[in-house]
PDB file of N, CA and C in Angstrom:
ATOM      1  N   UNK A   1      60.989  75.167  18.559  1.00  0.00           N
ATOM      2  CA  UNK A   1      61.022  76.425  19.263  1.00  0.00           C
ATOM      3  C   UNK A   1      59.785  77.232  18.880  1.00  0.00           C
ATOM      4  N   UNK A   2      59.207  77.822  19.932  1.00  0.00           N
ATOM      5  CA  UNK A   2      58.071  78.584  19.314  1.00  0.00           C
ATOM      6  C   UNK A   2      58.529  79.888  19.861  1.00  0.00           C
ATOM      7  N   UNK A   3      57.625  80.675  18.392  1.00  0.00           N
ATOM      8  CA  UNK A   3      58.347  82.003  18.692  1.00  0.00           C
ATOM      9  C   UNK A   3      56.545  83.137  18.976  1.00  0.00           C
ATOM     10  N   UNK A   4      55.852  82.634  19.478  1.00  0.00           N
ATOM     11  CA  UNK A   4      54.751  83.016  19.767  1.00  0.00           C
ATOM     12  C   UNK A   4      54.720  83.986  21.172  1.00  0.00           C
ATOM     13  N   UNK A   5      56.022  83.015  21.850  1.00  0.00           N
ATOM     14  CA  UNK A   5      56.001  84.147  23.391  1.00  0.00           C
ATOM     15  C   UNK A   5      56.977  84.825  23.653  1.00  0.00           C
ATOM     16  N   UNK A   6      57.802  84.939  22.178  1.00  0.00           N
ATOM     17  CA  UNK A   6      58.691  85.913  22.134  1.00  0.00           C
ATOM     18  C   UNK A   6      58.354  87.461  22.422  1.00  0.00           C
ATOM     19  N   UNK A   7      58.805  88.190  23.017  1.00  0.00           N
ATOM     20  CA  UNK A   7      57.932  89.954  23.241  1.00  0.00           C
ATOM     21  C   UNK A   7      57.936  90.307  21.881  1.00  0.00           C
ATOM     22  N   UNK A   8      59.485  90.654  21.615  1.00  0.00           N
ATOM     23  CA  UNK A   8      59.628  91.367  20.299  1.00  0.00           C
ATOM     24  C   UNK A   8      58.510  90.968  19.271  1.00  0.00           C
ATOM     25  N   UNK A   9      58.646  89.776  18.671  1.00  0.00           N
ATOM     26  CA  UNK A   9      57.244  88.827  17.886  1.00  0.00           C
ATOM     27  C   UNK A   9      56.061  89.425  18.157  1.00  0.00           C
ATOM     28  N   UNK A  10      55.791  89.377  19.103  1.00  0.00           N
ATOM     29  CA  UNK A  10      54.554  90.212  19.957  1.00  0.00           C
ATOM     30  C   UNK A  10      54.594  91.395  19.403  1.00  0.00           C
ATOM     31  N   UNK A  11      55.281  92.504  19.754  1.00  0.00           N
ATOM     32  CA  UNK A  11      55.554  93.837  19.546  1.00  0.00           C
ATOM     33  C   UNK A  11      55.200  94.181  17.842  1.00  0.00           C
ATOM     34  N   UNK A  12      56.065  93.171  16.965  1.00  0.00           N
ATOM     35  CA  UNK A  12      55.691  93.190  15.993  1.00  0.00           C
ATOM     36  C   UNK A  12      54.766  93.153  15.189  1.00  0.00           C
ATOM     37  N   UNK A  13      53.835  92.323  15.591  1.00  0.00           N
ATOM     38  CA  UNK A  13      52.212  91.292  15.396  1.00  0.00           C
ATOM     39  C   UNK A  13      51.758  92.550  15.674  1.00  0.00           C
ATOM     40  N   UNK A  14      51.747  93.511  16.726  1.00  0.00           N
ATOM     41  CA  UNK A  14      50.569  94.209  17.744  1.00  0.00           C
ATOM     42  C   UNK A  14      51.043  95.635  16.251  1.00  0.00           C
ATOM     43  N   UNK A  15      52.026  96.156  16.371  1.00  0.00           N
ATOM     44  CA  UNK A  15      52.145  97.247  15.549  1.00  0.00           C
ATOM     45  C   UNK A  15      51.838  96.815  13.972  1.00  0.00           C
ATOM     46  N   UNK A  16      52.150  95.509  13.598  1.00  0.00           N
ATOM     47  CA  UNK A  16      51.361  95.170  11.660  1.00  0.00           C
ATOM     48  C   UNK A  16      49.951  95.071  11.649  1.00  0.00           C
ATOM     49  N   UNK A  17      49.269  94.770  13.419  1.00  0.00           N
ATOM     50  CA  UNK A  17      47.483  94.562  13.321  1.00  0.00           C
ATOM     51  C   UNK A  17      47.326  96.070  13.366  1.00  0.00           C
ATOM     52  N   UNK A  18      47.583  96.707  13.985  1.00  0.00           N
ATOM     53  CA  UNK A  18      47.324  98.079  14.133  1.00  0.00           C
ATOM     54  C   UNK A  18      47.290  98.980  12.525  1.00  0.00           C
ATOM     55  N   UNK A  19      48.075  98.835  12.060  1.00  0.00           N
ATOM     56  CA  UNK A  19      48.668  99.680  10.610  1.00  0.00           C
ATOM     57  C   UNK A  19      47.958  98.609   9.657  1.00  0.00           C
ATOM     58  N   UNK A  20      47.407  97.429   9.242  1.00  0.00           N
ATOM     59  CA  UNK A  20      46.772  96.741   8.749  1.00  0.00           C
ATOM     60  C   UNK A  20      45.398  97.174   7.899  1.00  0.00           C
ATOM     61  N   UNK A  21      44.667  97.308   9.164  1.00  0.00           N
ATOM     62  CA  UNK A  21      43.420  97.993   8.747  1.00  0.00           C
ATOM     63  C   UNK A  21      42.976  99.389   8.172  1.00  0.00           C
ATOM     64  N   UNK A  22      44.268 100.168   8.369  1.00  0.00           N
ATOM     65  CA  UNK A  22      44.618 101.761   8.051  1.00  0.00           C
ATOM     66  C   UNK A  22      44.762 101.940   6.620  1.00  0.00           C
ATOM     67  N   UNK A  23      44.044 102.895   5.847  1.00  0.00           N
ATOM     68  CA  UNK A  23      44.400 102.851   4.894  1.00  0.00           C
ATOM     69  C   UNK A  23      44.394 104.503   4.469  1.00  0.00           C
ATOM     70  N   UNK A  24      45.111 105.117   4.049  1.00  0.00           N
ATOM     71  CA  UNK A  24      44.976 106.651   3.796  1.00  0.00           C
ATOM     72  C   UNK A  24      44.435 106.637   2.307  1.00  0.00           C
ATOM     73  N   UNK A  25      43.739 108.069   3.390  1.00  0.00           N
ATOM     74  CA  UNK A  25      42.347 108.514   2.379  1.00  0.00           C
ATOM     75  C   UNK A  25      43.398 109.705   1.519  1.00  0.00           C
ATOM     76  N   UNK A  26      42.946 109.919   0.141  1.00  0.00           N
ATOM     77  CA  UNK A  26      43.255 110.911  -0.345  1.00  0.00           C
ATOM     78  C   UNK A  26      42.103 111.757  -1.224  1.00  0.00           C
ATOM     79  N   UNK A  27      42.730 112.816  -1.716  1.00  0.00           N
ATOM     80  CA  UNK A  27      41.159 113.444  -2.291  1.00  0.00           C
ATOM     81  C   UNK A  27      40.610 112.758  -3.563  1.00  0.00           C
ATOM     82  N   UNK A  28      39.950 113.296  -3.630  1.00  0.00           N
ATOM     83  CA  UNK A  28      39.050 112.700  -5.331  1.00  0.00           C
ATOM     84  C   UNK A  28      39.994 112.838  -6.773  1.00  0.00           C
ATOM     85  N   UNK A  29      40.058 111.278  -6.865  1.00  0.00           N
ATOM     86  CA  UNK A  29      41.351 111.397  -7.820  1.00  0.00           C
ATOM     87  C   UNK A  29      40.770 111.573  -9.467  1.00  0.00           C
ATOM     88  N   UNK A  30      41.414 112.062 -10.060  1.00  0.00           N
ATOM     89  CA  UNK A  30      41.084 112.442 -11.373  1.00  0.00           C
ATOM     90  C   UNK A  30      41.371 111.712 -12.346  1.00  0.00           C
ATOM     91  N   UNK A  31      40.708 111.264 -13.464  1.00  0.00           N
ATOM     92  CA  UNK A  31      41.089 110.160 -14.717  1.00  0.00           C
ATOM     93  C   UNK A  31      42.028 111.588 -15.553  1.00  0.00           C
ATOM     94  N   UNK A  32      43.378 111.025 -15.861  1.00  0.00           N
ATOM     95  CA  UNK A  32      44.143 112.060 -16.391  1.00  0.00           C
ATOM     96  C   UNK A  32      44.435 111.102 -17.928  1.00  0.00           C
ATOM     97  N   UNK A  33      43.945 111.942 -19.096  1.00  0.00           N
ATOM     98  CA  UNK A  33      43.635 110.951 -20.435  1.00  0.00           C
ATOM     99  C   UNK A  33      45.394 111.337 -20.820  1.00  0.00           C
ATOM    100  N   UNK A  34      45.385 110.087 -21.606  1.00  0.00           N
ATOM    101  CA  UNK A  34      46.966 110.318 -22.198  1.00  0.00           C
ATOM    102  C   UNK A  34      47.415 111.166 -22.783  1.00  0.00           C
ATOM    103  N   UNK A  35      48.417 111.500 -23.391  1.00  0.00           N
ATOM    104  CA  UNK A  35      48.836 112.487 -24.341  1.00  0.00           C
ATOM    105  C   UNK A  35      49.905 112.376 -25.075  1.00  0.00           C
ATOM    106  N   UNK A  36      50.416 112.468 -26.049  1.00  0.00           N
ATOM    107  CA  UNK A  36      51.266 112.497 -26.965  1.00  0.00           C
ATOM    108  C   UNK A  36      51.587 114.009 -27.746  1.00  0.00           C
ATOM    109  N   UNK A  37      53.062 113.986 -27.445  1.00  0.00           N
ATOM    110  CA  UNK A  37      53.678 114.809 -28.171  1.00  0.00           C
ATOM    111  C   UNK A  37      54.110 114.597 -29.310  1.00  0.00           C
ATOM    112  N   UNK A  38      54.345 115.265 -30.633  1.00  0.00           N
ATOM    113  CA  UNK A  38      55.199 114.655 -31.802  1.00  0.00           C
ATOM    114  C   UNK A  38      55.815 116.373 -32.258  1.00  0.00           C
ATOM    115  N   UNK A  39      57.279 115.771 -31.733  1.00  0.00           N
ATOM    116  CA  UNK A  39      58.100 117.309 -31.544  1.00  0.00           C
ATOM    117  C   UNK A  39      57.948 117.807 -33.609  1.00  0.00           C
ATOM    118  N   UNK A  40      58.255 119.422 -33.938  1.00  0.00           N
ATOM    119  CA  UNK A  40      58.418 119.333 -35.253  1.00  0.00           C
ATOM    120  C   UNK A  40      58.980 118.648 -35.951  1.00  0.00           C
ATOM    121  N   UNK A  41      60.146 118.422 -36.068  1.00  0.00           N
ATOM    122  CA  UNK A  41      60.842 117.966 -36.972  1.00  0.00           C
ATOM    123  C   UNK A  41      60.588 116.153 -37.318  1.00  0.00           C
ATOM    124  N   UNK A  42      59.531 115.499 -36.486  1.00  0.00           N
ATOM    125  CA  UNK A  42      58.791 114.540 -36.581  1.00  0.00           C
ATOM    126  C   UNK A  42      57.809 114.638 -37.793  1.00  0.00           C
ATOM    127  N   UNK A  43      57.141 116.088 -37.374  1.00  0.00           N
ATOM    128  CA  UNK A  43      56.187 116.531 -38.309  1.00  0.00           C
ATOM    129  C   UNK A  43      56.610 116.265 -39.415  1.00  0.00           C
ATOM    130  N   UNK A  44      57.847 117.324 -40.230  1.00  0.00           N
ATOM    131  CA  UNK A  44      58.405 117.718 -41.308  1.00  0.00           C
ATOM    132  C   UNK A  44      58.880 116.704 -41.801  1.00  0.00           C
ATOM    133  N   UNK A  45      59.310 115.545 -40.980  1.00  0.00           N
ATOM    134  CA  UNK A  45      59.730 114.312 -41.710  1.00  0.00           C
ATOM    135  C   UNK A  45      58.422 113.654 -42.124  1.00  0.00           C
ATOM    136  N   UNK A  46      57.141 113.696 -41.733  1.00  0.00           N
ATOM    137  CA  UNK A  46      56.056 112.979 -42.205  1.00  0.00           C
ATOM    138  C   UNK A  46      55.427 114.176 -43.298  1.00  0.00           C
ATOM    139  N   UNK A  47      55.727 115.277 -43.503  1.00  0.00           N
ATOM    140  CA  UNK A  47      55.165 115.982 -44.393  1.00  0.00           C
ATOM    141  C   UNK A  47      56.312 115.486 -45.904  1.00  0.00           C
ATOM    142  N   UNK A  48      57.218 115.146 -45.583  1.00  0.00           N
ATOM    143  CA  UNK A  48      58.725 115.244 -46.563  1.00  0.00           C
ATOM    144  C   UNK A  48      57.919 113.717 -46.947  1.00  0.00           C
ATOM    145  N   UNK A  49      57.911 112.573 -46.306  1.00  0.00           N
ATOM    146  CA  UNK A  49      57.472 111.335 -46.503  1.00  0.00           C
ATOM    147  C   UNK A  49      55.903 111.446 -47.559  1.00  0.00           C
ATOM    148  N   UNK A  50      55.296 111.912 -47.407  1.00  0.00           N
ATOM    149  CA  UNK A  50      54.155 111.775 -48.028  1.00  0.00           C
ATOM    150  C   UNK A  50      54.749 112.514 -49.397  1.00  0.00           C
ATOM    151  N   UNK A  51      55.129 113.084 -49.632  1.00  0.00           N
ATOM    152  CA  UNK A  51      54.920 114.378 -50.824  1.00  0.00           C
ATOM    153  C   UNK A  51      56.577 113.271 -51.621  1.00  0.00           C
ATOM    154  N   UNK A  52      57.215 112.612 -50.715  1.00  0.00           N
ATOM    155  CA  UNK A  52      58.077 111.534 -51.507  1.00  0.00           C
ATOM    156  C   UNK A  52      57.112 110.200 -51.817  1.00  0.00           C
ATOM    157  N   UNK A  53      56.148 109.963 -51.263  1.00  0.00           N
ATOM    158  CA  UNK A  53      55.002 109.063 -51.673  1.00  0.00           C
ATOM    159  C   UNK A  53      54.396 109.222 -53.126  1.00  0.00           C
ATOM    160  N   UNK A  54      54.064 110.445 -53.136  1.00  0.00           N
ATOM    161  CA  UNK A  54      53.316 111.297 -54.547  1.00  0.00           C
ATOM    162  C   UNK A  54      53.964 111.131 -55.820  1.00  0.00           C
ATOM    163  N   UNK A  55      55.217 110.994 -55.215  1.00  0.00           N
ATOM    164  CA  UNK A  55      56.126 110.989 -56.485  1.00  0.00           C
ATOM    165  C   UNK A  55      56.510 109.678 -57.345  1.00  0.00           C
ATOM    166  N   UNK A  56      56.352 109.770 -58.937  1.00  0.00           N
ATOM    167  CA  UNK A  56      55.665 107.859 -59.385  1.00  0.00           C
ATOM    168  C   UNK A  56      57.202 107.697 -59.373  1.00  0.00           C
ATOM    169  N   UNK A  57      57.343 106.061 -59.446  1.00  0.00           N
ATOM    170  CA  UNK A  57      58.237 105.329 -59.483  1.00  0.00           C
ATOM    171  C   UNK A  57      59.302 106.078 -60.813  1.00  0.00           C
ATOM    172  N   UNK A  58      58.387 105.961 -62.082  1.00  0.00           N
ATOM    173  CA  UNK A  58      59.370 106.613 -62.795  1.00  0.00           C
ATOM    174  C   UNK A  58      59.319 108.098 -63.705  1.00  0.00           C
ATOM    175  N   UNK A  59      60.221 108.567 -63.590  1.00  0.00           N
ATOM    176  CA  UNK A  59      60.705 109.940 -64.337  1.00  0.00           C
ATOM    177  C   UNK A  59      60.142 109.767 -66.306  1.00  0.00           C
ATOM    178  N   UNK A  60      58.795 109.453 -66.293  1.00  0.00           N
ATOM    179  CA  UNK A  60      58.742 109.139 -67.770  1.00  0.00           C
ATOM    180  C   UNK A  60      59.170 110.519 -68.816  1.00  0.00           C
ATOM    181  N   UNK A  61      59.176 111.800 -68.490  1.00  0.00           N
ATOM    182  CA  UNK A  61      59.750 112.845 -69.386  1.00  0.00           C
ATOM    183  C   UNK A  61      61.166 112.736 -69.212  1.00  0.00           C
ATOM    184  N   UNK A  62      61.807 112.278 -68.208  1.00  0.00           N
ATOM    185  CA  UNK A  62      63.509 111.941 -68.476  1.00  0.00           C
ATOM    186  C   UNK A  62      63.401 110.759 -69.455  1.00  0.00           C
ATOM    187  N   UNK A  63      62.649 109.573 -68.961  1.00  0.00           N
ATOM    188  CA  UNK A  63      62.700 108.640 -69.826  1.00  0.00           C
ATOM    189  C   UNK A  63      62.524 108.986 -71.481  1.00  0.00           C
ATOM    190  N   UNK A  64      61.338 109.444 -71.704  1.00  0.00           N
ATOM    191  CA  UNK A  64      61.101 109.804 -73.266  1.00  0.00           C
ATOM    192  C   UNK A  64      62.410 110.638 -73.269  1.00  0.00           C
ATOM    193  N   UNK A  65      62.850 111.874 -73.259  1.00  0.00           N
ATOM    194  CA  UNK A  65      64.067 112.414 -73.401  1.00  0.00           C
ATOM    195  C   UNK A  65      64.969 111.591 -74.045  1.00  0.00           C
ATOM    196  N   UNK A  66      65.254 111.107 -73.427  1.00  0.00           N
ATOM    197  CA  UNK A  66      66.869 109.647 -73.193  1.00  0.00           C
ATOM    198  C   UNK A  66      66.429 108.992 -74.645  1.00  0.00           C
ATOM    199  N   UNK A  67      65.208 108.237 -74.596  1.00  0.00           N
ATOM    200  CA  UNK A  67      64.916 107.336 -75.481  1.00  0.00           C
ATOM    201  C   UNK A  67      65.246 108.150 -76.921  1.00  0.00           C
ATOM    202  N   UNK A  68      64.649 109.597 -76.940  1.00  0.00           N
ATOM    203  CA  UNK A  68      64.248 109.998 -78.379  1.00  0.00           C
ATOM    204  C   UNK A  68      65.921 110.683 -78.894  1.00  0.00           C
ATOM    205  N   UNK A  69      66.831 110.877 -77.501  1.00  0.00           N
ATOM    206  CA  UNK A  69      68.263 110.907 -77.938  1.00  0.00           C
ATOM    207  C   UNK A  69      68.735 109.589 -78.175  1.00  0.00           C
ATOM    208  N   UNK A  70      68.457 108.462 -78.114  1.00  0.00           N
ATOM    209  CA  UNK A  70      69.235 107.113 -78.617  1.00  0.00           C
ATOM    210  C   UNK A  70      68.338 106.997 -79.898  1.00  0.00           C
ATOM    211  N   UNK A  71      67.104 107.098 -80.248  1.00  0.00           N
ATOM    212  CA  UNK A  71      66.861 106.955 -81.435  1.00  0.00           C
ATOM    213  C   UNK A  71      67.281 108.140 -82.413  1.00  0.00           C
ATOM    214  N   UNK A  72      67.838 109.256 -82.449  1.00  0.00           N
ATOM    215  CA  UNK A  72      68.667 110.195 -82.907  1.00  0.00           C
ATOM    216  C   UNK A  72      70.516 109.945 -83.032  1.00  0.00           C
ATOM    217  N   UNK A  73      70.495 109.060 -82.102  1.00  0.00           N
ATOM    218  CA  UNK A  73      71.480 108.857 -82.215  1.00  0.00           C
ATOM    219  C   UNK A  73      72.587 109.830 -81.411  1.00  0.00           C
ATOM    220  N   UNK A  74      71.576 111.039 -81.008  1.00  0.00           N
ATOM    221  CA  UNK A  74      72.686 111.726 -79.951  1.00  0.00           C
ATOM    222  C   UNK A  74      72.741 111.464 -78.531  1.00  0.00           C
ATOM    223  N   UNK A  75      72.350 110.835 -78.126  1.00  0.00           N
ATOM    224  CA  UNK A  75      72.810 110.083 -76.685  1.00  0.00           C
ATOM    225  C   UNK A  75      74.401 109.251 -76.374  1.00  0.00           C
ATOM    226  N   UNK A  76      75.229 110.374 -75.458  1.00  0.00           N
ATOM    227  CA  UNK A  76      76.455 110.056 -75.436  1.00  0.00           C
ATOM    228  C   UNK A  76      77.206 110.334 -74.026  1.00  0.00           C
ATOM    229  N   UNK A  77      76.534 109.433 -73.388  1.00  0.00           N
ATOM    230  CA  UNK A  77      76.929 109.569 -72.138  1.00  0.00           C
ATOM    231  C   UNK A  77      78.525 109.250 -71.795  1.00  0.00           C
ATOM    232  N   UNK A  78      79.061 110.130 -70.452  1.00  0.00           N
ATOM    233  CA  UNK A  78      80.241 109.950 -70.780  1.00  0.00           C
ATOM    234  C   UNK A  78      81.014 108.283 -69.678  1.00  0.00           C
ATOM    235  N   UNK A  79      81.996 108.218 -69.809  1.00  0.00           N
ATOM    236  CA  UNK A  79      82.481 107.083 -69.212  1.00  0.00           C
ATOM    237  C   UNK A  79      82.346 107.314 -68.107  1.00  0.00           C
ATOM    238  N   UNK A  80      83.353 108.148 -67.421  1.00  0.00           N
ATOM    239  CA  UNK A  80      82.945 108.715 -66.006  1.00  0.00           C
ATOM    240  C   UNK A  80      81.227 108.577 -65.272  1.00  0.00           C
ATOM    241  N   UNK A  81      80.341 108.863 -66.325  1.00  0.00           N
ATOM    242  CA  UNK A  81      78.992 108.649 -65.718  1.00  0.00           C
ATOM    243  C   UNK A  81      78.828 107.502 -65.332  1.00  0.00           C
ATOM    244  N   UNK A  82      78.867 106.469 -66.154  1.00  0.00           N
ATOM    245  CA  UNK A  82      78.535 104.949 -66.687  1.00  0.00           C
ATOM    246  C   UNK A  82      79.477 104.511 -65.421  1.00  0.00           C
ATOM    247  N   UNK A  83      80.481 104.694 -64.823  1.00  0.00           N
ATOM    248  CA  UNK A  83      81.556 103.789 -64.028  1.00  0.00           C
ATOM    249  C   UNK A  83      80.581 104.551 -62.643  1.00  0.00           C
ATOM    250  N   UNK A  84      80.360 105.811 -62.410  1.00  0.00           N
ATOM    251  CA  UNK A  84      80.077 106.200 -61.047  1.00  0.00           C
ATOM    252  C   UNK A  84      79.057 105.492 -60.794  1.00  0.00           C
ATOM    253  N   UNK A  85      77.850 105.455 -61.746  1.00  0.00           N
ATOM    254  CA  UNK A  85      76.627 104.609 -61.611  1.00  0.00           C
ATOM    255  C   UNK A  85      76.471 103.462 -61.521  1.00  0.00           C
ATOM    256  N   UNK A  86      77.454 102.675 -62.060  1.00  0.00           N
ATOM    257  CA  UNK A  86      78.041 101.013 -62.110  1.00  0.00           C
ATOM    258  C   UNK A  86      78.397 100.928 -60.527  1.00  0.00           C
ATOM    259  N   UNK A  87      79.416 101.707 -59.811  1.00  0.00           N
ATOM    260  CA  UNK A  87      80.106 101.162 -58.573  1.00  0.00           C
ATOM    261  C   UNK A  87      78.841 101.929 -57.276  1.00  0.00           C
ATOM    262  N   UNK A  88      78.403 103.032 -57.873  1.00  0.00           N
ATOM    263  CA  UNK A  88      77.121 103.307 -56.978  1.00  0.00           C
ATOM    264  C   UNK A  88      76.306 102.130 -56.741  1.00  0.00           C
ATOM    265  N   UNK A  89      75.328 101.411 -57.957  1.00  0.00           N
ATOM    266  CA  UNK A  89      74.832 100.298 -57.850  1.00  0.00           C
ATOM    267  C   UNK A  89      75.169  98.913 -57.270  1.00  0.00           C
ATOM    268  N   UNK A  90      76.434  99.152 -56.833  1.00  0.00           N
ATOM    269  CA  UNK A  90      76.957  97.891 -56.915  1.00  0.00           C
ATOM    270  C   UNK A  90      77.547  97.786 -55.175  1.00  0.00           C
ATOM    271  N   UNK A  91      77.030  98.763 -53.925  1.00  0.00           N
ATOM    272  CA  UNK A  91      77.033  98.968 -52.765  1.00  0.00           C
ATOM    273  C   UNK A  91      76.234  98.394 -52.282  1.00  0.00           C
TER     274      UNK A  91
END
């Protein structure tokens, strides 16, 4: 079957050649550069992050403390401490 001498086919062909070559003009388009927002509280979490960076791994004036009460012999922590810190660690 050929569908070449169909009208409609025709009709169709004649209105896609027509609109084909058409192309709408618009005005002079502008390079629009990206942008990024970083709402506050983004901020305050990267200001909180750094200044927790600064801070060394360990507490050496708690440490000396502690130490120079076990070599005194007054270091007497209580049970209650020792069990909260045991089952804390242990999550």
């Amino acid at each position: 079957m050929r569908i070449n001498n169909n009208m409609n086919v025709q009709q169709v062909l004649k209105s896609y050649n027509k609109n084909v070559g058409k192309t709408n003009k618009t005005g002079k388009s502008e390079m629009k550069r990206d942008q990024i927002d970083i709402s506050q509280s983004s901020k305050d979490f990267q200001v909180a992050m750094d200044a927790f960076k600064k801070l060394p791994d360990v507490r050496q004036e708690k440490v000396d403390d502690i130490a120079s009460q076990i070599d005194k012999g007054t270091y007497k922590p209580s049970t209650e401490d020792i069990i909260k810190k045991m089952m804390s660690n242990a999550k």
